[in-house]
Protein backbone atom coordinates (compact mmCIF):
# COMPACT_ATOMS: atom_id res chain seq x y z
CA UNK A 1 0.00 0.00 0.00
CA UNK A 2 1.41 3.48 -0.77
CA UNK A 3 -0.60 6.76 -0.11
CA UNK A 4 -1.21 9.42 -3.16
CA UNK A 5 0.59 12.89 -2.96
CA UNK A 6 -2.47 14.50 -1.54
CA UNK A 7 -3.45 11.66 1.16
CA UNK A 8 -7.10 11.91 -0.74
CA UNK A 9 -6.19 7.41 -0.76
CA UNK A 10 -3.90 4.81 -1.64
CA UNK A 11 -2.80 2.22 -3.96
CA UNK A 12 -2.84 -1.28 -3.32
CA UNK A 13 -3.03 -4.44 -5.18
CA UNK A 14 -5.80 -7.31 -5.52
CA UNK A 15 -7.08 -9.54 -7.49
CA UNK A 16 -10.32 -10.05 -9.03
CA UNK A 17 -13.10 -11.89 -6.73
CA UNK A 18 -13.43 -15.39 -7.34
CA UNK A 19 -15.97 -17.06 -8.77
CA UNK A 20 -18.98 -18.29 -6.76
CA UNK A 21 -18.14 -21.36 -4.98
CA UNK A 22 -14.13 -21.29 -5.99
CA UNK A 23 -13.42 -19.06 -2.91
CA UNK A 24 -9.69 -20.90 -1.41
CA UNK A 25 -9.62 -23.35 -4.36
CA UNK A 26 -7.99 -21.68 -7.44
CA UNK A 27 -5.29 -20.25 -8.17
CA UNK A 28 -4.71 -16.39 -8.26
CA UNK A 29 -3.86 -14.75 -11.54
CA UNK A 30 -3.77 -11.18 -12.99
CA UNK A 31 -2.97 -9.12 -10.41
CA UNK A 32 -3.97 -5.84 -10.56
CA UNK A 33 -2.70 -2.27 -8.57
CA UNK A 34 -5.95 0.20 -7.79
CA UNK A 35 -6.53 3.40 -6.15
CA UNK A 36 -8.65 3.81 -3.36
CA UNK A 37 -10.27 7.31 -2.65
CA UNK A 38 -10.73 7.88 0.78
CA UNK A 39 -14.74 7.67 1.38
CA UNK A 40 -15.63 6.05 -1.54
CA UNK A 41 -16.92 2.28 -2.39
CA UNK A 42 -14.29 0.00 -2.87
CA UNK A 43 -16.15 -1.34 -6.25
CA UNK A 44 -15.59 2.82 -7.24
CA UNK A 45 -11.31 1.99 -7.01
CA UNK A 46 -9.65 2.91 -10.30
CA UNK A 47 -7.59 0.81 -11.88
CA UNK A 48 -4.21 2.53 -12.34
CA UNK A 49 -1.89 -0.48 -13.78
CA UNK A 50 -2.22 -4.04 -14.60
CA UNK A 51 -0.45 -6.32 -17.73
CA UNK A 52 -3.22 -8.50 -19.55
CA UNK A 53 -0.98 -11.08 -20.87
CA UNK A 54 1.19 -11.96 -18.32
CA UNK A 55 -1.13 -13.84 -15.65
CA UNK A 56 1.60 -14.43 -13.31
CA UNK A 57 2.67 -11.36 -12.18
CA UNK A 58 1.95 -9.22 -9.08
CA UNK A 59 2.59 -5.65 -8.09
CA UNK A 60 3.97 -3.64 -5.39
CA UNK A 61 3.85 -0.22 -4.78
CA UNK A 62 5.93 2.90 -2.72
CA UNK A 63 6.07 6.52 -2.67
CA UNK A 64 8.63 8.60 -2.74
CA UNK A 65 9.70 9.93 0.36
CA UNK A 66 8.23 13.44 -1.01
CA UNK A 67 5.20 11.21 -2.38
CA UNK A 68 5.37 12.32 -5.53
CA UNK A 69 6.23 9.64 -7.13
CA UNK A 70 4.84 6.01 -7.19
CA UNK A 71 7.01 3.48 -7.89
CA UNK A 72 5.74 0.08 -9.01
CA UNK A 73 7.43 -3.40 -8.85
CA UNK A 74 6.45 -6.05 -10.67
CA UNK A 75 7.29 -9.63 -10.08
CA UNK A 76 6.16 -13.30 -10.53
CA UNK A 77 6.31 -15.85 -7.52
CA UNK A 78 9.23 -15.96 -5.22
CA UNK A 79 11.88 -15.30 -7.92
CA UNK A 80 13.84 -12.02 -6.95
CA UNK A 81 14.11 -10.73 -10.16
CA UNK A 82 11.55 -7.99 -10.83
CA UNK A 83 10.60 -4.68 -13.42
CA UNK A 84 9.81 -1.66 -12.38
CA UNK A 85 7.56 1.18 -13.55
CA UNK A 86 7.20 4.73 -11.89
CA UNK A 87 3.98 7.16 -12.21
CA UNK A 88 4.37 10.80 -11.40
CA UNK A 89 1.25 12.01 -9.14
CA UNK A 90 1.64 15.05 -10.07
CA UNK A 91 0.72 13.88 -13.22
CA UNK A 92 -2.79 12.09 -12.50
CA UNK A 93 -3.70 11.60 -16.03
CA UNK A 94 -0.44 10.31 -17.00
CA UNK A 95 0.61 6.31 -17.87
CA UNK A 96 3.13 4.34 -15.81
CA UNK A 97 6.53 4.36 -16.99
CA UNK A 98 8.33 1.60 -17.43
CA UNK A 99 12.14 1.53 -16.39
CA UNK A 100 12.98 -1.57 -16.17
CA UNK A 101 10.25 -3.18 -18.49
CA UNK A 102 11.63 -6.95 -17.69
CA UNK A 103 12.57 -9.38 -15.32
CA UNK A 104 15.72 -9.34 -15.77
CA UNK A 105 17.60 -8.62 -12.33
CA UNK A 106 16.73 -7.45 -9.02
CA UNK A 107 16.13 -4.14 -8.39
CA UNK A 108 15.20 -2.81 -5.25
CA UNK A 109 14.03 1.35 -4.32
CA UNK A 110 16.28 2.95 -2.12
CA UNK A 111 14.89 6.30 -2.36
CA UNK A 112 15.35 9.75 -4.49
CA UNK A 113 16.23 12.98 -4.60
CA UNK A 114 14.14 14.96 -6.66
CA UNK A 115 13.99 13.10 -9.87
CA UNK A 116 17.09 10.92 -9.30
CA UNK A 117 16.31 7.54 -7.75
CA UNK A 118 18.42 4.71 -6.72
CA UNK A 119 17.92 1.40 -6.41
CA UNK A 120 20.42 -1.88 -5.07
CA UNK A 121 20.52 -4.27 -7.99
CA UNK A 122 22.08 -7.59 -9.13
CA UNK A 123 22.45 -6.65 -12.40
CA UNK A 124 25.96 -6.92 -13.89
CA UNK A 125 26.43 -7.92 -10.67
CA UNK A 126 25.83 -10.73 -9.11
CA UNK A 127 26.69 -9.40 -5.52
CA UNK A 128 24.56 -6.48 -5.67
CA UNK A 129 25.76 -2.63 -6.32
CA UNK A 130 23.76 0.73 -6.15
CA UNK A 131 22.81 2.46 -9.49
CA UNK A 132 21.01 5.87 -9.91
CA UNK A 133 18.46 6.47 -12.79
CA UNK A 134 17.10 10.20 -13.56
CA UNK A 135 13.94 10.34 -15.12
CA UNK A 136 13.37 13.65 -15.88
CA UNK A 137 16.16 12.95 -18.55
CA UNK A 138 14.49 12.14 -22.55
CA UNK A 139 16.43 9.07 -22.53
CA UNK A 140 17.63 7.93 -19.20
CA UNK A 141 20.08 5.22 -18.68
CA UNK A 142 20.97 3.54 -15.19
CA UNK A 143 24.62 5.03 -13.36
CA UNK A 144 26.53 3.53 -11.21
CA UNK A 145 26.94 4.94 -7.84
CA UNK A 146 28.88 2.14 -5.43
CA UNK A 147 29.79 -1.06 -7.27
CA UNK A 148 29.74 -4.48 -6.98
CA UNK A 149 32.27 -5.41 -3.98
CA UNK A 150 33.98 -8.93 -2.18
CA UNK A 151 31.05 -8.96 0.35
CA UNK A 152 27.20 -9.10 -0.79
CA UNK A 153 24.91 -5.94 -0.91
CA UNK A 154 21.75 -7.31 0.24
CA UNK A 155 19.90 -4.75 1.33
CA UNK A 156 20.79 -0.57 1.32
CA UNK A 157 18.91 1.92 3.47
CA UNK A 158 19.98 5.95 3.18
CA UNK A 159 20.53 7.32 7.24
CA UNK A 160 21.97 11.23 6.83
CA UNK A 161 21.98 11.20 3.26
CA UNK A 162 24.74 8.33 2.60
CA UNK A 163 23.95 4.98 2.07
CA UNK A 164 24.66 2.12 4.54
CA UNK A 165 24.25 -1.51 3.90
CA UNK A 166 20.62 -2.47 5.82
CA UNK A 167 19.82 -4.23 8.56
């Protein structure tokens, strides 16, 4: 769950209800992420994001520390590897943009500055290293920031502005 810029609701993910009498006996597929206005009907949610033909996958979603971006993760099952999309609420009319369109690596938000986020990723390497992406750029391109070193990145939090290997 991740709250819109304006706290008017959140976004979440669900899936469809199940058909009458299949309740707990089939499987989940196509996953969708909503937004839920604060007062209204849940059957009144908008659909913000969802990929018809890929059945498998499921979405996350965060804000921006500022909130004003969404970022969305999509991934299928318990494999690490995921894409990721970002929507700028400031833009409500706007499409999700995809940065990472495949699942090809993981790649997990650290946080942003502005336009600039970063994100810890196995990509290229296999023991994780930070890369920065701006997206305010017409064609932007991932950056390395720390890279890939003897001991495994796992997880990166930013404490004082500088990152620090999580906890």
């Amino acid at each position: 769950m991740a709250w819109r810029a304006d706290f008017s609701g959140f976004y979440y993910s669900r899936y469809d209800e199940p058909k009458p009498g299949a309740a707990l006996s089939e499987a989940n597929f196509f996953n969708k992420l909503y937004f839920h206005r604060l007062g209204q009907k849940q059957t009144d949610d908008t659909l913000v994001y969802e990929e018809r033909d890929k059945p498998k996958r499921s979405f996350g979603a965060t804000t921006t520390p500022t909130v004003r971006y969404l970022v969305i993760t999509a991934d299928e099952g318990t494999d690490p590897k995921n894409a990721v999309l970002y929507l700028d609420q400031h833009k409500p009319t706007a499409a999700p943009v995809a940065l990472v369109p495949e699942l090809e690596a993981a790649y997990d938000f650290i946080g942003n500055r502005g336009s600039t986020f970063w994100f810890r990723t196995d990509r290229g390497a296999p023991r994780g290293r930070i890369v920065s992406i701006d997206v305010s750029k017409p064609q932007p391109t991932f950056v390395e920031l720390v890279g890939e070193q003897p001991e495994t990145l796992q997880q990166v939090e930013r404490v004082g502005g500088k990152f620090r290997p999580g906890t």
